[in-house]
PDB file of N, CA and C in Angstrom:
ATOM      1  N   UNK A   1      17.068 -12.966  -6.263  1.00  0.00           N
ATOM      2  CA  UNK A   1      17.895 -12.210  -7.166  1.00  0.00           C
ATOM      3  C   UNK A   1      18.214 -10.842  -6.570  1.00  0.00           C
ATOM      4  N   UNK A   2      18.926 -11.037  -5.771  1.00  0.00           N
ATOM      5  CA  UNK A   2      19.060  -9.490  -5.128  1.00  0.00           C
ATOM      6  C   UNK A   2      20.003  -8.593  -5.817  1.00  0.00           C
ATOM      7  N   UNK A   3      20.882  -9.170  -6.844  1.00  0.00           N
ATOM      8  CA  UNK A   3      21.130  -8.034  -7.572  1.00  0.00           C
ATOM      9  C   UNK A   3      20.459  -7.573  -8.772  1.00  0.00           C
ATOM     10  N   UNK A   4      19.275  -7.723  -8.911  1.00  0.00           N
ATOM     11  CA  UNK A   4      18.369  -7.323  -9.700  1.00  0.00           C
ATOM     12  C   UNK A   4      16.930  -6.491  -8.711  1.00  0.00           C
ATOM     13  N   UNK A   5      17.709  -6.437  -7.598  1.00  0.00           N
ATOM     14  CA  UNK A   5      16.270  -5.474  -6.787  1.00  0.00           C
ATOM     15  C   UNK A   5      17.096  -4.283  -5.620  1.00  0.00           C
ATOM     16  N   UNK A   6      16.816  -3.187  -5.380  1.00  0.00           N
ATOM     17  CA  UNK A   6      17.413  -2.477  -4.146  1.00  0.00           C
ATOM     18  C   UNK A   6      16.181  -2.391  -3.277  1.00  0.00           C
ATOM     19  N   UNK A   7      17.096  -1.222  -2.218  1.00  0.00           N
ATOM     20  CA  UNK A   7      16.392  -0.420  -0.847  1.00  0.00           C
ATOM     21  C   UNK A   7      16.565   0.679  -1.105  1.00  0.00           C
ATOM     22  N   UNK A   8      15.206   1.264  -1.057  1.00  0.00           N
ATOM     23  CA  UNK A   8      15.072   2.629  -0.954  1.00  0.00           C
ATOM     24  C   UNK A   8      14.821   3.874   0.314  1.00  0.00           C
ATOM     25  N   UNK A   9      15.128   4.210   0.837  1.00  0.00           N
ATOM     26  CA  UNK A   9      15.142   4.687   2.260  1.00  0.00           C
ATOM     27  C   UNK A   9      14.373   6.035   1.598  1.00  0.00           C
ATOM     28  N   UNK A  10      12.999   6.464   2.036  1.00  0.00           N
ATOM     29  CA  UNK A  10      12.271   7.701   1.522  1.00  0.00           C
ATOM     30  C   UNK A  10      12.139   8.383   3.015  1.00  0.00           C
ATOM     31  N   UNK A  11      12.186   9.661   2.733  1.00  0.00           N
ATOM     32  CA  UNK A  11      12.055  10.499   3.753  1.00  0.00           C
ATOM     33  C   UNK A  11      10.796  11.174   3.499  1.00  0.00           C
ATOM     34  N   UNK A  12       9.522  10.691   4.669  1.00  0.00           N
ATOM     35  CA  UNK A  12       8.263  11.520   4.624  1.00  0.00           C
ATOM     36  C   UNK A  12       7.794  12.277   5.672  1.00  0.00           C
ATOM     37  N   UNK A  13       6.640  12.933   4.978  1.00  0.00           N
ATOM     38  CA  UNK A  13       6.104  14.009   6.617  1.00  0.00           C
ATOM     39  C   UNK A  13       5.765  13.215   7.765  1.00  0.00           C
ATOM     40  N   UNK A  14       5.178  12.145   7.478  1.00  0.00           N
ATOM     41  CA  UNK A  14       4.448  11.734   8.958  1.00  0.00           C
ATOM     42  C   UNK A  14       3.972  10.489   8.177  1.00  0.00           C
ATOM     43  N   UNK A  15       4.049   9.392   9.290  1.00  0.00           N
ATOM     44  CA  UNK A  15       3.688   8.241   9.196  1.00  0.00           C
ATOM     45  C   UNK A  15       2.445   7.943  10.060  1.00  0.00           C
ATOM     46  N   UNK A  16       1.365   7.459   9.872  1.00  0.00           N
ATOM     47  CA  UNK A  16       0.370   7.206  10.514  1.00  0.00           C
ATOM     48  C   UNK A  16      -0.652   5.217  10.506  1.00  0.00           C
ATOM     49  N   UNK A  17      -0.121   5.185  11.710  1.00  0.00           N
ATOM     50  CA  UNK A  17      -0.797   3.678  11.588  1.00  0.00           C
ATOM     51  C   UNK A  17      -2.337   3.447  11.836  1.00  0.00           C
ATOM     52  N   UNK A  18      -3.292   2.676  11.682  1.00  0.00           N
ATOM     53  CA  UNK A  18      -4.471   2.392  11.498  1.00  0.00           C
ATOM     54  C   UNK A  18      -4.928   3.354  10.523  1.00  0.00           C
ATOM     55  N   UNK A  19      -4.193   4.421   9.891  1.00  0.00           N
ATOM     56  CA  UNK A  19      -5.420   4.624   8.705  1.00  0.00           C
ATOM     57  C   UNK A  19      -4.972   4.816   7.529  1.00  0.00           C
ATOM     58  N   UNK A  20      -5.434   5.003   6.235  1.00  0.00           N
ATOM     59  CA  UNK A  20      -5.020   4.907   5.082  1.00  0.00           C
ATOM     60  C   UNK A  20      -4.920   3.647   4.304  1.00  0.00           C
ATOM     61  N   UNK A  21      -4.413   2.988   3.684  1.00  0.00           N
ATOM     62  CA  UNK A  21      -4.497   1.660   2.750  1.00  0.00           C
ATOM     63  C   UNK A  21      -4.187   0.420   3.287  1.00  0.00           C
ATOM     64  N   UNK A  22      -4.484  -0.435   3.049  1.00  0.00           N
ATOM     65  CA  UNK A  22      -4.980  -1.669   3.997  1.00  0.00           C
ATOM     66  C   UNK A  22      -3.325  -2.280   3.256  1.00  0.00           C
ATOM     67  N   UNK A  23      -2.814  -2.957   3.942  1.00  0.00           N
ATOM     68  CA  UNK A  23      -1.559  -3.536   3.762  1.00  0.00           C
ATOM     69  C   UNK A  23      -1.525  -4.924   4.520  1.00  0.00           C
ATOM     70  N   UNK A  24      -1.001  -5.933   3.290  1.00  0.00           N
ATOM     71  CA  UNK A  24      -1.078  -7.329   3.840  1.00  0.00           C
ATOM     72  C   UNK A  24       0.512  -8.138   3.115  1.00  0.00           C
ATOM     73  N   UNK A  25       0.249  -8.968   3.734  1.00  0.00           N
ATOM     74  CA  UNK A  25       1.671  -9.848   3.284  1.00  0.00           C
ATOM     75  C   UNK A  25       3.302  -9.988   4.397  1.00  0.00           C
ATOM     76  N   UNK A  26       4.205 -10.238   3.634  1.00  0.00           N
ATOM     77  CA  UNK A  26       5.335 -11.167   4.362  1.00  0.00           C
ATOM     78  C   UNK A  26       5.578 -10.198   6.065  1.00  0.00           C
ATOM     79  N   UNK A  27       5.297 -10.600   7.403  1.00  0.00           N
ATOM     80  CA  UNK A  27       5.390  -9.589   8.293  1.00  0.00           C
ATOM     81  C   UNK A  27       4.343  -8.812   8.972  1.00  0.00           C
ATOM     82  N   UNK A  28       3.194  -9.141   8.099  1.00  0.00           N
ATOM     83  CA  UNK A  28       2.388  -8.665   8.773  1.00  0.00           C
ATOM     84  C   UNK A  28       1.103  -9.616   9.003  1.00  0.00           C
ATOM     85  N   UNK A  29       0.881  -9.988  10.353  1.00  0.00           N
ATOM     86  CA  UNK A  29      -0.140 -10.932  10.786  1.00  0.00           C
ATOM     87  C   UNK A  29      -1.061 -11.462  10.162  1.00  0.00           C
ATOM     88  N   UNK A  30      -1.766 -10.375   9.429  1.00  0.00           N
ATOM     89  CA  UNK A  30      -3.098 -10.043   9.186  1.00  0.00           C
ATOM     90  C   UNK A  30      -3.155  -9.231   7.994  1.00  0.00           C
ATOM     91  N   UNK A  31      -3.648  -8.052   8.442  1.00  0.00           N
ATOM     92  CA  UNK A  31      -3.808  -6.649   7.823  1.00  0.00           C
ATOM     93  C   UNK A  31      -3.179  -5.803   8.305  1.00  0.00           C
ATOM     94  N   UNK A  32      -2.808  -4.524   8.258  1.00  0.00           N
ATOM     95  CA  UNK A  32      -2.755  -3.597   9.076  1.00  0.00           C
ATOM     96  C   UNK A  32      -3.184  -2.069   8.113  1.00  0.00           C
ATOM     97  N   UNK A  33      -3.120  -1.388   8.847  1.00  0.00           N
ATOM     98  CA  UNK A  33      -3.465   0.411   8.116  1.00  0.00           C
ATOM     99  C   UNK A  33      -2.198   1.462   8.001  1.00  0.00           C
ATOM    100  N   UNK A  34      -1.927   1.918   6.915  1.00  0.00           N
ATOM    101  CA  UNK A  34      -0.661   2.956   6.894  1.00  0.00           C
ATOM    102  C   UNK A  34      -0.863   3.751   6.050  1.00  0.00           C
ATOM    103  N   UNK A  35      -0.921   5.305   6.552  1.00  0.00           N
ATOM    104  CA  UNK A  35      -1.179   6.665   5.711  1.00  0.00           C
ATOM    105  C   UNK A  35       0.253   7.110   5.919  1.00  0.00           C
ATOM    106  N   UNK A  36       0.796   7.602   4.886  1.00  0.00           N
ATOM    107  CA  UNK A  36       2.137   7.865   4.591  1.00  0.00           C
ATOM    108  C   UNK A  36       1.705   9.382   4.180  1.00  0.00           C
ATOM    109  N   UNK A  37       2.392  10.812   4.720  1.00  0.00           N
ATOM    110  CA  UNK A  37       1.965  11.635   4.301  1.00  0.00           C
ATOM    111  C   UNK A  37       3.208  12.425   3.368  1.00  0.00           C
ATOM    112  N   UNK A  38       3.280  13.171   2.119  1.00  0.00           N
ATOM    113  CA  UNK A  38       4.327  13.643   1.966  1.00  0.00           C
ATOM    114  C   UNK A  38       5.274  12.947   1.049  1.00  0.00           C
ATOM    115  N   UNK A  39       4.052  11.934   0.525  1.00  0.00           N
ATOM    116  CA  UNK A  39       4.462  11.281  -1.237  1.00  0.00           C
ATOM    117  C   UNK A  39       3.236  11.607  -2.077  1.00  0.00           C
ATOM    118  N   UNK A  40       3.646  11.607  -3.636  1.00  0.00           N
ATOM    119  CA  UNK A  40       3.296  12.027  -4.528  1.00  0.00           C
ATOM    120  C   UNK A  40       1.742  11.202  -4.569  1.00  0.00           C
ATOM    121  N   UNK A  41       1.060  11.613  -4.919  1.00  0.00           N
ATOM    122  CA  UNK A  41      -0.618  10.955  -5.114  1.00  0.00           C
ATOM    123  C   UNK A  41      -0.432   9.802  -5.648  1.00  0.00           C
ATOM    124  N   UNK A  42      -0.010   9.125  -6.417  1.00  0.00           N
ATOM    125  CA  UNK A  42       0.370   7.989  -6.960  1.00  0.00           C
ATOM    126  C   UNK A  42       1.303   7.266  -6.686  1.00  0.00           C
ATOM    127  N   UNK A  43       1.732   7.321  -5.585  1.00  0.00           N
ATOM    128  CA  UNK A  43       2.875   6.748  -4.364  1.00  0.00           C
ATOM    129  C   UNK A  43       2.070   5.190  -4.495  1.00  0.00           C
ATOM    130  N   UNK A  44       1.206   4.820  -3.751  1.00  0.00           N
ATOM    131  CA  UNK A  44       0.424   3.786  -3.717  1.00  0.00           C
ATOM    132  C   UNK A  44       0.262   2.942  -5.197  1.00  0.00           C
ATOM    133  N   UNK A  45       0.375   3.424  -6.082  1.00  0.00           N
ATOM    134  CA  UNK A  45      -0.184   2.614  -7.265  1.00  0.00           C
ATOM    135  C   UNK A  45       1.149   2.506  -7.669  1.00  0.00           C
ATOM    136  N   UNK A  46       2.393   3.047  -7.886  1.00  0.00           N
ATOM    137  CA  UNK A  46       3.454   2.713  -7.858  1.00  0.00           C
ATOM    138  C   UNK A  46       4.127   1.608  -7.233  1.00  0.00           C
ATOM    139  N   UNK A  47       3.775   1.483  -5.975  1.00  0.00           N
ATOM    140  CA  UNK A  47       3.464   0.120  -4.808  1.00  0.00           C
ATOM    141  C   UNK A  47       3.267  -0.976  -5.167  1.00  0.00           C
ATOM    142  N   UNK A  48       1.616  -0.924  -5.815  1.00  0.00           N
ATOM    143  CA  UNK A  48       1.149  -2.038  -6.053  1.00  0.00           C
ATOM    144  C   UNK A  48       1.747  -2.978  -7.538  1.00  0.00           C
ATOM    145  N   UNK A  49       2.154  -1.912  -8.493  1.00  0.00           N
ATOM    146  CA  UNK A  49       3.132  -1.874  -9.420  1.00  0.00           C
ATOM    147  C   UNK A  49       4.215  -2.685  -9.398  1.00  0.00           C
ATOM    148  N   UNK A  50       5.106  -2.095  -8.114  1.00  0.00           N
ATOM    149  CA  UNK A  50       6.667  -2.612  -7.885  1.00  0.00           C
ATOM    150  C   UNK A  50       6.630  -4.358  -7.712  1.00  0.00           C
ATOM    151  N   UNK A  51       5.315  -4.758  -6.876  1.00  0.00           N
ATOM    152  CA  UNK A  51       5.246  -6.467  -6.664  1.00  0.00           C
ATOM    153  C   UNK A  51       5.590  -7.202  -7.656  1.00  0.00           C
ATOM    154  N   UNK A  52       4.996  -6.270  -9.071  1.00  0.00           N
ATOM    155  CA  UNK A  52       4.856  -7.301 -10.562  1.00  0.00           C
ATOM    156  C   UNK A  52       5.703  -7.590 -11.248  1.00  0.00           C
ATOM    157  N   UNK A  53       7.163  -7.158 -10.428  1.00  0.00           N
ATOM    158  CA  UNK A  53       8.036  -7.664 -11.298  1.00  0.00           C
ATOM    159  C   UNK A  53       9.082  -8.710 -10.277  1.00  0.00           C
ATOM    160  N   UNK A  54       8.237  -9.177  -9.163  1.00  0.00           N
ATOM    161  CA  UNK A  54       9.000 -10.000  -8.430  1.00  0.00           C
ATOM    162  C   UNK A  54       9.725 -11.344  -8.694  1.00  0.00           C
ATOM    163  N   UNK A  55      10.957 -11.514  -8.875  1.00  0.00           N
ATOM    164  CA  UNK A  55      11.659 -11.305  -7.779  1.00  0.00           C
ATOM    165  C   UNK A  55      12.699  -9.713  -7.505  1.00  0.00           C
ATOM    166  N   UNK A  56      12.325  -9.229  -8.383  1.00  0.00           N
ATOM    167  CA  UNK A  56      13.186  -8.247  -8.895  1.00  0.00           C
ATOM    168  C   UNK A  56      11.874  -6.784  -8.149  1.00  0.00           C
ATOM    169  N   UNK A  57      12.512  -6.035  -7.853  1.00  0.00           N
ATOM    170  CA  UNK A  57      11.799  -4.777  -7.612  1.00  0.00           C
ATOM    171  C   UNK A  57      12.594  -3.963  -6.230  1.00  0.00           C
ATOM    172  N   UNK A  58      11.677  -2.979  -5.724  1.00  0.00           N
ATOM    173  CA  UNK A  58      12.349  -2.032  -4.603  1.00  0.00           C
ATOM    174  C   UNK A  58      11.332  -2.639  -3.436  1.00  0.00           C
ATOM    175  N   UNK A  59      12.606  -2.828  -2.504  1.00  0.00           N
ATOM    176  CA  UNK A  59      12.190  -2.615  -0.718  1.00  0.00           C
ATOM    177  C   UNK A  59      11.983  -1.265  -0.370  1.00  0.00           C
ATOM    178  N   UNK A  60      11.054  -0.752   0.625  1.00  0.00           N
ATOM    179  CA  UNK A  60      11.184   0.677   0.694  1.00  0.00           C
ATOM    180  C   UNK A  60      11.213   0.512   2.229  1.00  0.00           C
ATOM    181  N   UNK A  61      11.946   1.938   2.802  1.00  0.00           N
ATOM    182  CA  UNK A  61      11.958   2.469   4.014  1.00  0.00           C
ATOM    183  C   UNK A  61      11.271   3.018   4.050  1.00  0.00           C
ATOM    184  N   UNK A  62      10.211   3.562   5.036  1.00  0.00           N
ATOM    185  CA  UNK A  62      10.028   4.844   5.018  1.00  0.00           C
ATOM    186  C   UNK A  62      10.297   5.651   5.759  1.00  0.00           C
ATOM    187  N   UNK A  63      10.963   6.726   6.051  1.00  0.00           N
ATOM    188  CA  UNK A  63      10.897   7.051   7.645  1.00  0.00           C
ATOM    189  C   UNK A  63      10.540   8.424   8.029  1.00  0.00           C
ATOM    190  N   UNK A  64       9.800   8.969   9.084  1.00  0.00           N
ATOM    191  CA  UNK A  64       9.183  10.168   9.458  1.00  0.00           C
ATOM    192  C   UNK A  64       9.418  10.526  10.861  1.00  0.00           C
ATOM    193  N   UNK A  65      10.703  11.019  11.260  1.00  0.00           N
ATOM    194  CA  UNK A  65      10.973  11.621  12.730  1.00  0.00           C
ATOM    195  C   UNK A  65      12.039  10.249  13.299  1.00  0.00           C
ATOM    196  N   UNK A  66      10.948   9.937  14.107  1.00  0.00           N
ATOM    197  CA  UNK A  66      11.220   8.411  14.742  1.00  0.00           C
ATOM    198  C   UNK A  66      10.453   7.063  14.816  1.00  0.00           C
ATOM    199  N   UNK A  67      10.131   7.419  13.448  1.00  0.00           N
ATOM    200  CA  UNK A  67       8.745   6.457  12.792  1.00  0.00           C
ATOM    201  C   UNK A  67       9.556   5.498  11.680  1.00  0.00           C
ATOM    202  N   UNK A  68       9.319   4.336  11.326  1.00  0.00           N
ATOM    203  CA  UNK A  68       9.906   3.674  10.623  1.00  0.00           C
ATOM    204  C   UNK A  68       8.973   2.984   9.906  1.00  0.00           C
ATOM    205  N   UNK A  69       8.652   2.590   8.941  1.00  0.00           N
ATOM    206  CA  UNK A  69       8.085   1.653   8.291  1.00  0.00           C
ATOM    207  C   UNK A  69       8.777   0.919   7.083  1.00  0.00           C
ATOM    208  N   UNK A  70       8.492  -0.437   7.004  1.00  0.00           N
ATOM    209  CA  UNK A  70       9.178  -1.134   5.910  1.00  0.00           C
ATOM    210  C   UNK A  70       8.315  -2.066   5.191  1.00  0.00           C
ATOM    211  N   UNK A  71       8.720  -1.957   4.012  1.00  0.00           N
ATOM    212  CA  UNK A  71       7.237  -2.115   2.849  1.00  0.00           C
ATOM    213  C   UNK A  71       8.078  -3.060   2.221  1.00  0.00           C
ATOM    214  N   UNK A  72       8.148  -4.478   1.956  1.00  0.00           N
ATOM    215  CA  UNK A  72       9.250  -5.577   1.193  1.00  0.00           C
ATOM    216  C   UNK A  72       8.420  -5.174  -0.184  1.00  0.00           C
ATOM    217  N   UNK A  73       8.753  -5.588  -1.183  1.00  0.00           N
ATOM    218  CA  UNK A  73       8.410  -5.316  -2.558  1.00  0.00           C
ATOM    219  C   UNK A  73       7.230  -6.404  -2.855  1.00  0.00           C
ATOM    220  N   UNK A  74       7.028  -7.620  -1.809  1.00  0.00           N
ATOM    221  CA  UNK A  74       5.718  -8.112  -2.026  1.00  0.00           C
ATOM    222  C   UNK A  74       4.415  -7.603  -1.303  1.00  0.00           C
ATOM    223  N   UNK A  75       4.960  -6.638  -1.019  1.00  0.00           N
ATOM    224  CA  UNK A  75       3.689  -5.954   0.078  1.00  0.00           C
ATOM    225  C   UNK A  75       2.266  -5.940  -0.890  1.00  0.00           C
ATOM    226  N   UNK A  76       1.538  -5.972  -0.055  1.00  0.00           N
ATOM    227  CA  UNK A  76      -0.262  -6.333  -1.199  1.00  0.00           C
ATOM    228  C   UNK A  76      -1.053  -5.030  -1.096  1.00  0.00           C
ATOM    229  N   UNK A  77      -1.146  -3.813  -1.367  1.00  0.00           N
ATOM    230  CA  UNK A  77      -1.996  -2.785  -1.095  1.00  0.00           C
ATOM    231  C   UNK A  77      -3.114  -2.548  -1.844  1.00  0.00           C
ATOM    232  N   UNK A  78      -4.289  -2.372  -0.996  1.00  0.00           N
ATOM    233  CA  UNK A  78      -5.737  -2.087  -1.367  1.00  0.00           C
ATOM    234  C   UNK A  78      -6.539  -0.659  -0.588  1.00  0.00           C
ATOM    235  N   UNK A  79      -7.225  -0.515  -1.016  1.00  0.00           N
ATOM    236  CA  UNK A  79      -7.665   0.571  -0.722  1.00  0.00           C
ATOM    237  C   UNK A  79      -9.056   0.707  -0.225  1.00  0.00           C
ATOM    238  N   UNK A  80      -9.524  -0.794   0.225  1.00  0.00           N
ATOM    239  CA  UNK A  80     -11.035  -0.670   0.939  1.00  0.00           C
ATOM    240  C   UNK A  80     -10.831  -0.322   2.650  1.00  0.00           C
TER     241      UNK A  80
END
């Protein structure tokens, strides 16, 4: 249903891989680690939020300099 979901392109301070919240699902192997700096404290729970209304919800960009990250709206975030 893609006209019931967009892309959001966010502009942050700094993107950092291996640390911060454990991220799993469509694209990514395994697991991986992503600290996003330069969103609101509740950036993440907003995240985990956006999945629950799938098929419908936001893709996000993120981008920091020449850093890119892309988060599909089924992305799985945890915090161990």
């Amino acid at each position: 249903m893609p006209d019931r979901s967009a892309t959001l392109i966010l502009q942050v301070q700094a993107l950092t891989a291996g640390a911060g919240v454990r991220l799993a699902g469509p694209g990514i192997a395994d697991t991986t680690r992503l600290d996003v700096a330069g969103v609101p404290a509740r950036f993440w729970d907003l995240v985990r939020g956006n999945g629950m209304h799938f098929p419908r919800g936001v893709d996000l960009l993120l981008a920091a300099g020449p850093c890119l990250a892309a988060l599909p709206r089924t992305v799985r975030v945890t915090d161990d």
